[in-house]
Protein backbone atom coordinates (compact mmCIF):
# COMPACT_ATOMS: atom_id res chain seq x y z
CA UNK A 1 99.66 67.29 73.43
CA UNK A 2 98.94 70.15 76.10
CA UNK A 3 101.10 73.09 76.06
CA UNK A 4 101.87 73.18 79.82
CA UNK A 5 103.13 69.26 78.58
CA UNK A 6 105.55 70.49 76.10
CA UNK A 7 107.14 73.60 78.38
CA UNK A 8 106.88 72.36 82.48
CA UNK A 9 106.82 74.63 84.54
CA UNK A 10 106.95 78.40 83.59
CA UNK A 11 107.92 81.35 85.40
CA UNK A 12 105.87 84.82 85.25
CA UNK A 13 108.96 87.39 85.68
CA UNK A 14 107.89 90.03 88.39
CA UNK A 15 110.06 93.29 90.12
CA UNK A 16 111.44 93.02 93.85
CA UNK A 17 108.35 95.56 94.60
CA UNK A 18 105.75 93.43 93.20
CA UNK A 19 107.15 90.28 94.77
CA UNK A 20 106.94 92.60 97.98
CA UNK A 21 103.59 93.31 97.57
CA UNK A 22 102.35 89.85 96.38
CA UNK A 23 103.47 88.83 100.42
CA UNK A 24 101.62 91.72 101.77
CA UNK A 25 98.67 90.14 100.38
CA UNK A 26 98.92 86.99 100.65
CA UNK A 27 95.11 87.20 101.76
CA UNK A 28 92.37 89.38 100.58
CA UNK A 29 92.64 93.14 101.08
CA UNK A 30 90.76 96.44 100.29
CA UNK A 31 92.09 98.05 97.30
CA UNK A 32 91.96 101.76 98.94
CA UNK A 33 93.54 100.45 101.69
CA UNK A 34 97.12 100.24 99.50
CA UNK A 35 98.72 103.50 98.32
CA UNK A 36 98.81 104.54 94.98
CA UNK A 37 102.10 103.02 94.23
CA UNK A 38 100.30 99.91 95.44
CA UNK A 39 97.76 100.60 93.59
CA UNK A 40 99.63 100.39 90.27
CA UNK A 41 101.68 97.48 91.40
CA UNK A 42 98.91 95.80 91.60
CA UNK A 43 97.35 96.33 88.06
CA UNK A 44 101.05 95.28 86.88
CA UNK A 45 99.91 91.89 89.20
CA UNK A 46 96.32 91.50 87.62
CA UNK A 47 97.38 91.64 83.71
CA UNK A 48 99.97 89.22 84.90
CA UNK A 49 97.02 86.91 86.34
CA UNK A 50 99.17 86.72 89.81
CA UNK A 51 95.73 88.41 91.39
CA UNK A 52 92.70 89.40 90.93
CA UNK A 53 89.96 92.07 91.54
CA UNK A 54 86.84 91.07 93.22
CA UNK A 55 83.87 93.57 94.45
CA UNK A 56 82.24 92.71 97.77
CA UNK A 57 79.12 95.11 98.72
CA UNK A 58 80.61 97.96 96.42
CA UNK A 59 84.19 97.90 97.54
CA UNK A 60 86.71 96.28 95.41
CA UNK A 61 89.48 93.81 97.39
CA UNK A 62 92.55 92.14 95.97
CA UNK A 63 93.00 88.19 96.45
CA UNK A 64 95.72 86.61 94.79
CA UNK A 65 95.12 83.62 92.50
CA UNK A 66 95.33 80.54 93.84
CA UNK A 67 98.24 79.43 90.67
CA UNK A 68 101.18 81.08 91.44
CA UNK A 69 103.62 80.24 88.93
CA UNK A 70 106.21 81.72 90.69
């Protein structure tokens, strides 16, 4: 038996600011185009596997994972 079988669905908890954030960039977007806030918000996002980092001809964008479990 699968684990995602024995719990559903599953909810990762995350703050009014990330949520915020998470709809900013709902497509890909240049990390040093956020602020540093940002920034941090959104390595709270990537150990929380809601996005991830990519590099693209030595600059490094944000694109959010395609499972949301929100």
């Amino acid at each position: 038996m699968k684990l995602n079988d024995l719990i559903g669905n599953f909810f990762i908890q995350t703050t009014n600011e990330e949520d915020a954030l998470l709809e900013k960039i709902s497509n890909a977007c240049f990390l040093y185009g956020l602020t540093e806030r940002e920034g941090q918000l959104v390595e709270n996002l990537v150990r929380k596997s809601l996005v991830k980092k990519v590099k693209v001809n030595g600059n490094v964008m944000v694109v959010p994972n395609e499972h949301n479990f929100k």
